[in-house]
PDB file of N, CA and C in Angstrom:
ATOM      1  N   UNK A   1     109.260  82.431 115.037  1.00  0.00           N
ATOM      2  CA  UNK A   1     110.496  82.434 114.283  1.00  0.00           C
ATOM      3  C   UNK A   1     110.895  83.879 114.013  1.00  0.00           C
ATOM      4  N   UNK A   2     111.939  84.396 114.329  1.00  0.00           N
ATOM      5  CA  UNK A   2     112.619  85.801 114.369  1.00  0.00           C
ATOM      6  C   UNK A   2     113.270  85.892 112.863  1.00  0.00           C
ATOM      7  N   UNK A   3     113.492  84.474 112.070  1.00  0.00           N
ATOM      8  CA  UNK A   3     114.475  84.789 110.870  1.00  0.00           C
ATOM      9  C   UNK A   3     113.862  85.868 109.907  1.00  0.00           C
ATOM     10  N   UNK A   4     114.283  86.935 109.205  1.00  0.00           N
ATOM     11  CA  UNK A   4     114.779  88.085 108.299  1.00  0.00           C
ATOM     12  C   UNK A   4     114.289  86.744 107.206  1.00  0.00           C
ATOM     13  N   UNK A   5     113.388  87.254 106.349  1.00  0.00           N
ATOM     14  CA  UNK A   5     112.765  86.499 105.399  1.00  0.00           C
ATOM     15  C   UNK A   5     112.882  87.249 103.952  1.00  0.00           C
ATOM     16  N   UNK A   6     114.105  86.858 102.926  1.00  0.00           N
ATOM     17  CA  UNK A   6     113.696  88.480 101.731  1.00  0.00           C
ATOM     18  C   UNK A   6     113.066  87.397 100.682  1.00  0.00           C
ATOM     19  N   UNK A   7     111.660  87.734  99.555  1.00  0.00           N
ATOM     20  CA  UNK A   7     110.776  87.280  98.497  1.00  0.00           C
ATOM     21  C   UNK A   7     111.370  88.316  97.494  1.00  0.00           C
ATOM     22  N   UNK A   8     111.961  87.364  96.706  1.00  0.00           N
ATOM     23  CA  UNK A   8     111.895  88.101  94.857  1.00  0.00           C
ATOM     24  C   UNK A   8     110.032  88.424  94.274  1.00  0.00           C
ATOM     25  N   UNK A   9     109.990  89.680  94.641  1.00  0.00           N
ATOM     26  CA  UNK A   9     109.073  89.812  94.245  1.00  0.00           C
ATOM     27  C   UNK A   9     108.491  90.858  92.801  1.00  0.00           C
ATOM     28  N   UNK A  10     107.038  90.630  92.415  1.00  0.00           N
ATOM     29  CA  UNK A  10     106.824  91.368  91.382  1.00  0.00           C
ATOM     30  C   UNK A  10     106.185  92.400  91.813  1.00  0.00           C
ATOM     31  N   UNK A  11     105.868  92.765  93.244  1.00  0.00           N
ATOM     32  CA  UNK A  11     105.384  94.008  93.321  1.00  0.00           C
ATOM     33  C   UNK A  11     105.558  94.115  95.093  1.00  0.00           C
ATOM     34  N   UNK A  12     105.319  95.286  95.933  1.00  0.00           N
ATOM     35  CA  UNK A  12     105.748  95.463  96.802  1.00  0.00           C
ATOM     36  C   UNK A  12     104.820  94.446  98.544  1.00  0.00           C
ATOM     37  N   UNK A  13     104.018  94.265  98.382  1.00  0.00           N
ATOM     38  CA  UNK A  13     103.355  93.284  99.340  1.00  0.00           C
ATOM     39  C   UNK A  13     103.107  91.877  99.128  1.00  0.00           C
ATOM     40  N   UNK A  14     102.509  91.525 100.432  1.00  0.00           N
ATOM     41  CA  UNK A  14     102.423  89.435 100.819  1.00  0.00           C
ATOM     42  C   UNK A  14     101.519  89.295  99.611  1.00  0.00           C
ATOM     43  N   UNK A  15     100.805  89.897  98.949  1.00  0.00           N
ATOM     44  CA  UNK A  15      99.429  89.214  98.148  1.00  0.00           C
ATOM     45  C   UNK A  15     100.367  89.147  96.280  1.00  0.00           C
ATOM     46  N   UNK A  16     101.407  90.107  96.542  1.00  0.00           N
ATOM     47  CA  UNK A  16     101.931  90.130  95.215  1.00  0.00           C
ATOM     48  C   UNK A  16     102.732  88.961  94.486  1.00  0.00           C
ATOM     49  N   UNK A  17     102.904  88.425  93.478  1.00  0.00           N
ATOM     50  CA  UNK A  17     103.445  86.986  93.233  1.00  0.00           C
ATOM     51  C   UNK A  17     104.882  87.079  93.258  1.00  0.00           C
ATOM     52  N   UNK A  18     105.532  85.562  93.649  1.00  0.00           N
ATOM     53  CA  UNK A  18     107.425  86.047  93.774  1.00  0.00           C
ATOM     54  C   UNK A  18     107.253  85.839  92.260  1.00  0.00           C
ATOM     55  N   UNK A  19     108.430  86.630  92.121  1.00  0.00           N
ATOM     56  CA  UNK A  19     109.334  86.527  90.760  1.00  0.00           C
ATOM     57  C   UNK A  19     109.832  85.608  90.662  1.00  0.00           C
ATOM     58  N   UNK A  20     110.023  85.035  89.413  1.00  0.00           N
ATOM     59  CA  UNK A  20     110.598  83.733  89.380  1.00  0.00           C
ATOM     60  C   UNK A  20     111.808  84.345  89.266  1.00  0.00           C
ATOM     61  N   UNK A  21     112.731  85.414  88.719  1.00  0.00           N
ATOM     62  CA  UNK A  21     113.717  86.052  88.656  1.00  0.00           C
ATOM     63  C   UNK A  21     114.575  86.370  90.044  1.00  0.00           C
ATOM     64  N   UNK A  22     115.284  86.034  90.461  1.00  0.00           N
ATOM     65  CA  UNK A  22     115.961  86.498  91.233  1.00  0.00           C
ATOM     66  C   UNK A  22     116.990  88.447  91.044  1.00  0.00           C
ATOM     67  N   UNK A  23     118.696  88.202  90.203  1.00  0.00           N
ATOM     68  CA  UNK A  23     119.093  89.010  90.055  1.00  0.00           C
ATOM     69  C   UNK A  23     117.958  90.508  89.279  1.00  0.00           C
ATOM     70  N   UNK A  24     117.250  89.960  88.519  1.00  0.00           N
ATOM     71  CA  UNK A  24     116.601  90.878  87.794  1.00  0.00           C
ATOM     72  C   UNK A  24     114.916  90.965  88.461  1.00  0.00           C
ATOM     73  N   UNK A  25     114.394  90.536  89.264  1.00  0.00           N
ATOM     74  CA  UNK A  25     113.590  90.722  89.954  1.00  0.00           C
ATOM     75  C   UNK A  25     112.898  92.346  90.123  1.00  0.00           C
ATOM     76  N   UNK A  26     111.726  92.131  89.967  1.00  0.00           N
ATOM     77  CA  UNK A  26     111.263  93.812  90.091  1.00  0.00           C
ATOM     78  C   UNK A  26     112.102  94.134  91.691  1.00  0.00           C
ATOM     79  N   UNK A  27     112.337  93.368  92.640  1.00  0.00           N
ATOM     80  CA  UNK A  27     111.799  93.742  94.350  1.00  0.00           C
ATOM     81  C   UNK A  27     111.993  92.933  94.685  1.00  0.00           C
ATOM     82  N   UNK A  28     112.051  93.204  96.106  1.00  0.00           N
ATOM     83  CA  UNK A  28     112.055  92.080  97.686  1.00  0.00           C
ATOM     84  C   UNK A  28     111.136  92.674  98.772  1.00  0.00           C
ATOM     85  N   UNK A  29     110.322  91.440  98.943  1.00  0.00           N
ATOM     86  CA  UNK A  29     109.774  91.895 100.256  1.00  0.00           C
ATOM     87  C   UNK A  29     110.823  91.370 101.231  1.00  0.00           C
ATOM     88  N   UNK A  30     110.831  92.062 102.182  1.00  0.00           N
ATOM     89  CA  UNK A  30     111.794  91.750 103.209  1.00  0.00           C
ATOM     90  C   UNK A  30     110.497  91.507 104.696  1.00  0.00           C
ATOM     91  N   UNK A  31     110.825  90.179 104.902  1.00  0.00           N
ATOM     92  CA  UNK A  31     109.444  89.733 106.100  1.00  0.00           C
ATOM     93  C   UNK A  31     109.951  89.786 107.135  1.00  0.00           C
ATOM     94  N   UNK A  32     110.138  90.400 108.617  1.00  0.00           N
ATOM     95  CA  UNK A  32     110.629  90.299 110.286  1.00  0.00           C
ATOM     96  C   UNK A  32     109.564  89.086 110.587  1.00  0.00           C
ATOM     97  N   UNK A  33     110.250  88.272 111.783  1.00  0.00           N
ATOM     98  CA  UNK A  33     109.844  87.475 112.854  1.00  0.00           C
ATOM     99  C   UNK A  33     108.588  88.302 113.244  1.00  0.00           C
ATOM    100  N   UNK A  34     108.231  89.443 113.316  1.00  0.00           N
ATOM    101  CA  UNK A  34     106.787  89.604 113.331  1.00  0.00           C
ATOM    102  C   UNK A  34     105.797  89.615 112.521  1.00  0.00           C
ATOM    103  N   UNK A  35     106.196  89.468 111.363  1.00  0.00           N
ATOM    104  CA  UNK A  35     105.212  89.768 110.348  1.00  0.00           C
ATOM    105  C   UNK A  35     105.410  91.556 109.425  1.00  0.00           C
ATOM    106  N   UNK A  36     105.865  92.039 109.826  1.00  0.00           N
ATOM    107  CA  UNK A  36     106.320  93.022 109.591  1.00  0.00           C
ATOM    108  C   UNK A  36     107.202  93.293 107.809  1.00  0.00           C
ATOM    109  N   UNK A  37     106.901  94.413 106.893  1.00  0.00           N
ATOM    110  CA  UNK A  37     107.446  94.176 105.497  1.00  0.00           C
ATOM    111  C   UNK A  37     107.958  95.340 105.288  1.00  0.00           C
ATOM    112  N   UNK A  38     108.772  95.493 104.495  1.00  0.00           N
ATOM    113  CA  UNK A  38     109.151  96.502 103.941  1.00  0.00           C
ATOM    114  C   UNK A  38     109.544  95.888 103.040  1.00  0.00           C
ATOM    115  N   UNK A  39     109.667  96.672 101.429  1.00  0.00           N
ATOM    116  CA  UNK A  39     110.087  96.754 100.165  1.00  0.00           C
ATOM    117  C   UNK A  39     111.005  96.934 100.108  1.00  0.00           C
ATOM    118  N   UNK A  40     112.109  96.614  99.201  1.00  0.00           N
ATOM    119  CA  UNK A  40     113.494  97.063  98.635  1.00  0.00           C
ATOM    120  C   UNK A  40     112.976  97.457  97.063  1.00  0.00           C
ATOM    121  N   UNK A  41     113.473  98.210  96.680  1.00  0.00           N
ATOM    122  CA  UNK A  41     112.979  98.124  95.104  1.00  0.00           C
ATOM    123  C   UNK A  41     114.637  97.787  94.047  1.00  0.00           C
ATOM    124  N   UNK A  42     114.229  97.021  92.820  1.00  0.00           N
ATOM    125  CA  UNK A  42     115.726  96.192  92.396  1.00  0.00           C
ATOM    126  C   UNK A  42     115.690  96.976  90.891  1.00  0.00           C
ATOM    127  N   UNK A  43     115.297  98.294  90.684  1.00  0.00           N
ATOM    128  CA  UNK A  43     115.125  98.659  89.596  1.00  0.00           C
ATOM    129  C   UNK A  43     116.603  98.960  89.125  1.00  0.00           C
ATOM    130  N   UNK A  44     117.520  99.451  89.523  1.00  0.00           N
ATOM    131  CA  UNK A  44     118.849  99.854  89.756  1.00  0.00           C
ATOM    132  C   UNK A  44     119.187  98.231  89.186  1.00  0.00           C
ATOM    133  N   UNK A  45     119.153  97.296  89.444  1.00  0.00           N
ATOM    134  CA  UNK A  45     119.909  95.627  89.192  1.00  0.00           C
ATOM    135  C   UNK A  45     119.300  95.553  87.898  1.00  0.00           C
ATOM    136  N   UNK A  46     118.206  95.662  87.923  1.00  0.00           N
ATOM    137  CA  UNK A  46     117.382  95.293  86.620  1.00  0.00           C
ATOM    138  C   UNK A  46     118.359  95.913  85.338  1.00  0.00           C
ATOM    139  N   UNK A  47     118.453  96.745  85.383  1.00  0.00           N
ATOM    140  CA  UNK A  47     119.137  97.232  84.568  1.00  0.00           C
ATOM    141  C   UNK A  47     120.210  97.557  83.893  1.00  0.00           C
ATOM    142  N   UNK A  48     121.211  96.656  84.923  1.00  0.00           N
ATOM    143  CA  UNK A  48     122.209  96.438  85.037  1.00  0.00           C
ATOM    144  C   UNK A  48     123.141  95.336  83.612  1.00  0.00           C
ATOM    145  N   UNK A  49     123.790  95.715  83.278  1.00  0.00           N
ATOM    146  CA  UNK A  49     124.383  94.571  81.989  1.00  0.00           C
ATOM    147  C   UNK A  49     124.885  93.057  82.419  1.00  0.00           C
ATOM    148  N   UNK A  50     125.741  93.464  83.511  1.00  0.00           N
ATOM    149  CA  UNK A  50     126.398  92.166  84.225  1.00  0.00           C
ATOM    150  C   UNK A  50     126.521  92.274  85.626  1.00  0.00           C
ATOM    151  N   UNK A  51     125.906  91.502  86.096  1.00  0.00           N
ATOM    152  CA  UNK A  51     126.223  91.809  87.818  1.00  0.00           C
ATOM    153  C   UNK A  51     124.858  91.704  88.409  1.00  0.00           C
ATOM    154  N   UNK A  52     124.030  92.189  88.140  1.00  0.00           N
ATOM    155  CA  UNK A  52     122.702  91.863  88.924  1.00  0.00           C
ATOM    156  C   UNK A  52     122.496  91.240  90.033  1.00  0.00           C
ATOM    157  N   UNK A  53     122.618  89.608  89.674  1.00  0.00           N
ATOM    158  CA  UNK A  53     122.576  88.776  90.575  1.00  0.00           C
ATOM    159  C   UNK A  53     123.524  89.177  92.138  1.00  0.00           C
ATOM    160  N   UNK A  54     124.604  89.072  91.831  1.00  0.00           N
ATOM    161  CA  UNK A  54     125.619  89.743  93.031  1.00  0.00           C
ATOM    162  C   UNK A  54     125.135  91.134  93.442  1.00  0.00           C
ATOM    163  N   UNK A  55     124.800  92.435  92.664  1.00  0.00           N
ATOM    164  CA  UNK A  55     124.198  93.164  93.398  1.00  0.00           C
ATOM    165  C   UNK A  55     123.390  93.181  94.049  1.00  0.00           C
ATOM    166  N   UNK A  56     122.153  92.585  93.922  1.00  0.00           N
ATOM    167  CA  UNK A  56     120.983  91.646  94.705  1.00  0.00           C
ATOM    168  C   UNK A  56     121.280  91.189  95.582  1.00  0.00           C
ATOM    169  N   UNK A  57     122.124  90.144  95.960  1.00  0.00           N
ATOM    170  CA  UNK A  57     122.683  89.299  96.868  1.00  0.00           C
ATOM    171  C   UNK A  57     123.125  90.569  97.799  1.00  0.00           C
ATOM    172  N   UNK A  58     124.034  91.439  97.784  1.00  0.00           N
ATOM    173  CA  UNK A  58     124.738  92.349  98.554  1.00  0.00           C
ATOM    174  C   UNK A  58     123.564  93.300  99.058  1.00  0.00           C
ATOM    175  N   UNK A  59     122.613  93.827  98.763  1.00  0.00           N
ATOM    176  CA  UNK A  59     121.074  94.473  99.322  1.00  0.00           C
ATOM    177  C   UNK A  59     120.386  93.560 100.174  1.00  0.00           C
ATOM    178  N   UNK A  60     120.293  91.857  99.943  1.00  0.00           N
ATOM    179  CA  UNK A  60     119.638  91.273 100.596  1.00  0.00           C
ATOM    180  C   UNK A  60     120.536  91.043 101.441  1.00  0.00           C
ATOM    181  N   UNK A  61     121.579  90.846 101.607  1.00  0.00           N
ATOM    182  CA  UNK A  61     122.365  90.588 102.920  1.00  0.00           C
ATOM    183  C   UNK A  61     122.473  91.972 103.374  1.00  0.00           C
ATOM    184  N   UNK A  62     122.410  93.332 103.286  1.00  0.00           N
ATOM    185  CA  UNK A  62     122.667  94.435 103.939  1.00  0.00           C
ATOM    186  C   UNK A  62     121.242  94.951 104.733  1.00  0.00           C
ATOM    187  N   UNK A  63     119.955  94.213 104.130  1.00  0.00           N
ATOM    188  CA  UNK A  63     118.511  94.101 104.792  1.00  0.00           C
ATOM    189  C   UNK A  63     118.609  93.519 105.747  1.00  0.00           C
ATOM    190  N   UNK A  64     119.694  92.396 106.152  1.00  0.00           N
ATOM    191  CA  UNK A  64     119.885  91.238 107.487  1.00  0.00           C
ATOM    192  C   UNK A  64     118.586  90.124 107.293  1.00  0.00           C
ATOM    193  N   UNK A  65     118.602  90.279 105.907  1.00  0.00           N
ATOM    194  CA  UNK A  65     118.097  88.648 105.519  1.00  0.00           C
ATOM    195  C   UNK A  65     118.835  87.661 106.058  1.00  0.00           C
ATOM    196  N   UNK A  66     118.232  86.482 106.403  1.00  0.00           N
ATOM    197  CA  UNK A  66     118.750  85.012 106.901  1.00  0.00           C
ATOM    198  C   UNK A  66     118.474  84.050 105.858  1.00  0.00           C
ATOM    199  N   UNK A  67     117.512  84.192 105.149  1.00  0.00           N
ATOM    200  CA  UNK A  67     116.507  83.094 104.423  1.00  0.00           C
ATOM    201  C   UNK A  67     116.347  84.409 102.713  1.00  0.00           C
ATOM    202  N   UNK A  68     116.148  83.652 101.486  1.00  0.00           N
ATOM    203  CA  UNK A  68     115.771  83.685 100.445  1.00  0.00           C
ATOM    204  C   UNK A  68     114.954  82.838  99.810  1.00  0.00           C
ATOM    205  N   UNK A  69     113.437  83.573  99.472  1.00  0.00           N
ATOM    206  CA  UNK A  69     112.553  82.342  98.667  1.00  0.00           C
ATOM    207  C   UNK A  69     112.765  83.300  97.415  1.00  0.00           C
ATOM    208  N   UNK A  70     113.017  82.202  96.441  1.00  0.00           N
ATOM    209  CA  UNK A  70     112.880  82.926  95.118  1.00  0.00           C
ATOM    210  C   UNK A  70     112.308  81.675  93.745  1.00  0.00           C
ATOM    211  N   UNK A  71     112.473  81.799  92.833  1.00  0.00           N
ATOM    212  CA  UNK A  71     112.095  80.981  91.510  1.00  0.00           C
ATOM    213  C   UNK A  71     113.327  80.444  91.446  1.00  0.00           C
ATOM    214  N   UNK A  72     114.617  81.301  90.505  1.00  0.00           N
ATOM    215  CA  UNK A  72     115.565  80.341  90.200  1.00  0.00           C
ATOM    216  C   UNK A  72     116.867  81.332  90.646  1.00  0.00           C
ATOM    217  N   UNK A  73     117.896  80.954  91.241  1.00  0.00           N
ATOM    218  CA  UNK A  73     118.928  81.384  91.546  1.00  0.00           C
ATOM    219  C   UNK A  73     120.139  81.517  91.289  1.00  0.00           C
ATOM    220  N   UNK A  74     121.169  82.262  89.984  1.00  0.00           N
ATOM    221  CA  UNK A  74     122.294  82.019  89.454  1.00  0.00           C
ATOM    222  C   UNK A  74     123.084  81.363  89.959  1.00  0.00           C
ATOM    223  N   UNK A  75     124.221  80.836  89.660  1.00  0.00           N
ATOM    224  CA  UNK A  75     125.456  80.674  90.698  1.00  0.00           C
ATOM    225  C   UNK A  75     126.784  81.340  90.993  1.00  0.00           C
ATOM    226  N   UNK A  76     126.411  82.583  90.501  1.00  0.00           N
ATOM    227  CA  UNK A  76     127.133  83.527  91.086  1.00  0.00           C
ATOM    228  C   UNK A  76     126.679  84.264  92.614  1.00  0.00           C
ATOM    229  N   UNK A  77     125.226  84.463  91.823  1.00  0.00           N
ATOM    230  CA  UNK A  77     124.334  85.247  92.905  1.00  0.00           C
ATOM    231  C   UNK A  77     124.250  84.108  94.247  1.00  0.00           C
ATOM    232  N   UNK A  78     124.001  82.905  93.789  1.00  0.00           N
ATOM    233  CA  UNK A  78     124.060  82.292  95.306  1.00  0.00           C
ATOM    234  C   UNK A  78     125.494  81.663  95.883  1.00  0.00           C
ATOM    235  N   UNK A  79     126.127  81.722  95.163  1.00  0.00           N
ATOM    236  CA  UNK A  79     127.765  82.162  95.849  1.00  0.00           C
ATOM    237  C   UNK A  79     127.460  82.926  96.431  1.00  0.00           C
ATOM    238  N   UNK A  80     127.500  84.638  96.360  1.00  0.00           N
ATOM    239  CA  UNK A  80     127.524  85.322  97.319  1.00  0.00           C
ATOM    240  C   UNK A  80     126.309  85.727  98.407  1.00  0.00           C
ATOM    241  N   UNK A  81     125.064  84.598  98.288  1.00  0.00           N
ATOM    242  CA  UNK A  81     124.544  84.839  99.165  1.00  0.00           C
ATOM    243  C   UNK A  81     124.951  83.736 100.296  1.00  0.00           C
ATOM    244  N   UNK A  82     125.513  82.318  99.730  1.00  0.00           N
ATOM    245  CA  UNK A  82     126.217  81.862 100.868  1.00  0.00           C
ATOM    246  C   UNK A  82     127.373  82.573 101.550  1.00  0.00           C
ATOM    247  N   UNK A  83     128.150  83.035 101.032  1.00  0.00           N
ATOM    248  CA  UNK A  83     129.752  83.868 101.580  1.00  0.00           C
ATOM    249  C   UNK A  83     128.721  84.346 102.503  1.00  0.00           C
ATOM    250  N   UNK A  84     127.402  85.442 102.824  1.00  0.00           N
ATOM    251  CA  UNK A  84     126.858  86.462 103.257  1.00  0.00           C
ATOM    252  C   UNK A  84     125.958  86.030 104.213  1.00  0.00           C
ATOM    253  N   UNK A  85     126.207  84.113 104.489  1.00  0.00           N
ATOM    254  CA  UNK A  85     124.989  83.274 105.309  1.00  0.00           C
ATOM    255  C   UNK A  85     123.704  83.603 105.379  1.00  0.00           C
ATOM    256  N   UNK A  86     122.846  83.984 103.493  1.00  0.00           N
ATOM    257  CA  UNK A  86     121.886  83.669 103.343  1.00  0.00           C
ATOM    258  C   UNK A  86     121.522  82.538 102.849  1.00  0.00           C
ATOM    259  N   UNK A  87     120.505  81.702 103.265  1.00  0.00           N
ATOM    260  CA  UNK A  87     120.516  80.110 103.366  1.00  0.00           C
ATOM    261  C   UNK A  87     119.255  80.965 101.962  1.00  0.00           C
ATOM    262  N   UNK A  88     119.005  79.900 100.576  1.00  0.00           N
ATOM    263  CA  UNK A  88     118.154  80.180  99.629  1.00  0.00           C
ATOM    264  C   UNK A  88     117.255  79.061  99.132  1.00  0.00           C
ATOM    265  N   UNK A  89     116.452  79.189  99.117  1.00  0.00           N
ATOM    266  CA  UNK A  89     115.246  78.346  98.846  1.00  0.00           C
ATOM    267  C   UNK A  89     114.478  78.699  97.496  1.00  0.00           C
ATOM    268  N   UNK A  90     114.865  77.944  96.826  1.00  0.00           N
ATOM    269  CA  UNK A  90     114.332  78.217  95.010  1.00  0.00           C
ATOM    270  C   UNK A  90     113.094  77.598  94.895  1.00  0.00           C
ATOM    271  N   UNK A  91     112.178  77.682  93.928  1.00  0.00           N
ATOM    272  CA  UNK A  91     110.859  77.076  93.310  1.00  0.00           C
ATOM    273  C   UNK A  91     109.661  77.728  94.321  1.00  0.00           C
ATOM    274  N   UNK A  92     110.121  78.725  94.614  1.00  0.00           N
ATOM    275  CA  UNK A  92     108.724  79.740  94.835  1.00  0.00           C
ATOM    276  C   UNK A  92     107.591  79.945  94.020  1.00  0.00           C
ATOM    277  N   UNK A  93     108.473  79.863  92.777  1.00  0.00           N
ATOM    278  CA  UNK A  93     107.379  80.433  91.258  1.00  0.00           C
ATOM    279  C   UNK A  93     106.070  80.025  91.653  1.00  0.00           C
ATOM    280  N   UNK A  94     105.136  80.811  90.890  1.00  0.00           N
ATOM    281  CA  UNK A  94     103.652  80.244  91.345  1.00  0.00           C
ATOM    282  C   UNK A  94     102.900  80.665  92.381  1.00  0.00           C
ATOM    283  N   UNK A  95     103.737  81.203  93.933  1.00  0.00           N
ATOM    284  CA  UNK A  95     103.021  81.319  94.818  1.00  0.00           C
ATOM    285  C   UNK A  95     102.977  82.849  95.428  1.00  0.00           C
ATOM    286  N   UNK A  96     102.149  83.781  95.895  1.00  0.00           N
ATOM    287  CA  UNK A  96     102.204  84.973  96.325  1.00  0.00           C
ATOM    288  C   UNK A  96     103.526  85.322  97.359  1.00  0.00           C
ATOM    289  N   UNK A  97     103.608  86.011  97.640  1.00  0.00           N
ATOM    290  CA  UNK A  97     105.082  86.577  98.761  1.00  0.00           C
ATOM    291  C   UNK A  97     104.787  86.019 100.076  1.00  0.00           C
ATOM    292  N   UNK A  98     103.184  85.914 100.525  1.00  0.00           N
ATOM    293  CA  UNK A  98     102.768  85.685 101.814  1.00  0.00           C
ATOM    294  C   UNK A  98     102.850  84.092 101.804  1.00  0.00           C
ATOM    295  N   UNK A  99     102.012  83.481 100.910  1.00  0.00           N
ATOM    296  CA  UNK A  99     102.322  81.896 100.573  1.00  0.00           C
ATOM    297  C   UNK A  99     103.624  81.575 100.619  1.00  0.00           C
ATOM    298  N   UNK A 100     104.199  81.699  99.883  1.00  0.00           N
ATOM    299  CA  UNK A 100     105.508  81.368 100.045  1.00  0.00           C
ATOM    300  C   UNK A 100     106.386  81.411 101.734  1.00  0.00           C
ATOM    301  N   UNK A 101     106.248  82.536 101.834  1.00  0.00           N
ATOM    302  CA  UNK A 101     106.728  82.852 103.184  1.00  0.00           C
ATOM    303  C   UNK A 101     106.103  81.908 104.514  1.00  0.00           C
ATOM    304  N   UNK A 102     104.648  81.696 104.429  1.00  0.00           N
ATOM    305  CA  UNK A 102     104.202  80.535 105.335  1.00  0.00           C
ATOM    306  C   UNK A 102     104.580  79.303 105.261  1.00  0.00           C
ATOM    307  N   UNK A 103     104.637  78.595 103.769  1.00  0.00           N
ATOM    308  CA  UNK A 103     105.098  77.665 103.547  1.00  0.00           C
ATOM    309  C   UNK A 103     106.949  77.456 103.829  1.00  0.00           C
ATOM    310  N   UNK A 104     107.283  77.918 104.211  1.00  0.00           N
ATOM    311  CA  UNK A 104     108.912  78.465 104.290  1.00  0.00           C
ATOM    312  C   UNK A 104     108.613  78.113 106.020  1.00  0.00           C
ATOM    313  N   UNK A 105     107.791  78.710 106.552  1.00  0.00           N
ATOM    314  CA  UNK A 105     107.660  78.595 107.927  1.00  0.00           C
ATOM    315  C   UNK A 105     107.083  77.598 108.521  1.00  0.00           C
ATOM    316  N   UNK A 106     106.200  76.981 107.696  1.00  0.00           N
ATOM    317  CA  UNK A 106     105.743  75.305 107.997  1.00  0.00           C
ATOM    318  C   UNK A 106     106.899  74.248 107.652  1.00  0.00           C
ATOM    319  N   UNK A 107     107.925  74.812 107.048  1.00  0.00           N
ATOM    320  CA  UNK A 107     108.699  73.714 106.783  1.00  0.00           C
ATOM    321  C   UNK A 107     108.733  72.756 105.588  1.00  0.00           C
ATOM    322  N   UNK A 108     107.585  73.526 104.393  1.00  0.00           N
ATOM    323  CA  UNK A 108     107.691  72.561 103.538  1.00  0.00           C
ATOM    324  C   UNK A 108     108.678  73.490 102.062  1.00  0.00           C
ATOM    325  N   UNK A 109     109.296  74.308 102.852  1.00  0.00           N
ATOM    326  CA  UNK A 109     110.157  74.876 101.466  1.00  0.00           C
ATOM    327  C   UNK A 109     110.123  73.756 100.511  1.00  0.00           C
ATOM    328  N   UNK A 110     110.434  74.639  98.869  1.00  0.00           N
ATOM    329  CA  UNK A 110     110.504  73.495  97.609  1.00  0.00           C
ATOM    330  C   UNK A 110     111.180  72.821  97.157  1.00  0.00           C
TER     331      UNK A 110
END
């Protein structure tokens, strides 16, 4: 599977737990069709008064995310991650960045 995979995460690698937070999220791991990661860091959103969520959304679609696992997802923020054809998958909470992401790839998203 080639799909651009981004995890609300609490710290920068697969072993770190997703955030249940989306807009205010520490981070995203961003996963390639190879396995491959790189970090975004969301400290800039975090801090933000109003808007977060949509700023988030606009980083993960400019990463060429396809897919979002996260905890819980506004409906602003996933407005504009549909406009941006990121497909989002909520109720991650609980599971590491790498878990999540396999389970996403077996097909049993939550």
């Amino acid at each position: 599977m080639n799909t651009i995979i981004a995890v609300s995460s609490e710290g920068p690698g697969l072993d770190d737990a997703v955030d249940p937070r989306f807009g205010r999220a520490a981070g995203f791991v961003v996963v390639d069709g190879a396995g491959g990661t790189r970090y975004l860091d969301n400290g800039g959103s975090q801090a933000m008064a109003h808007g977060a969520g949509i700023e988030s959304a606009r980083r993960i679609a400019e990463a060429g995310a396809k897919v979002l696992l996260s905890g819980v997802v506004g409906p602003k923020a996933a407005g504009a991650l549909a406009a941006a054809g990121v497909a989002v998958v909520e109720g991650m909470e609980g599971l590491t960045v790498g878990e999540a992401v396999a389970r996403y790839r077996a097909g049993q998203g939550a």
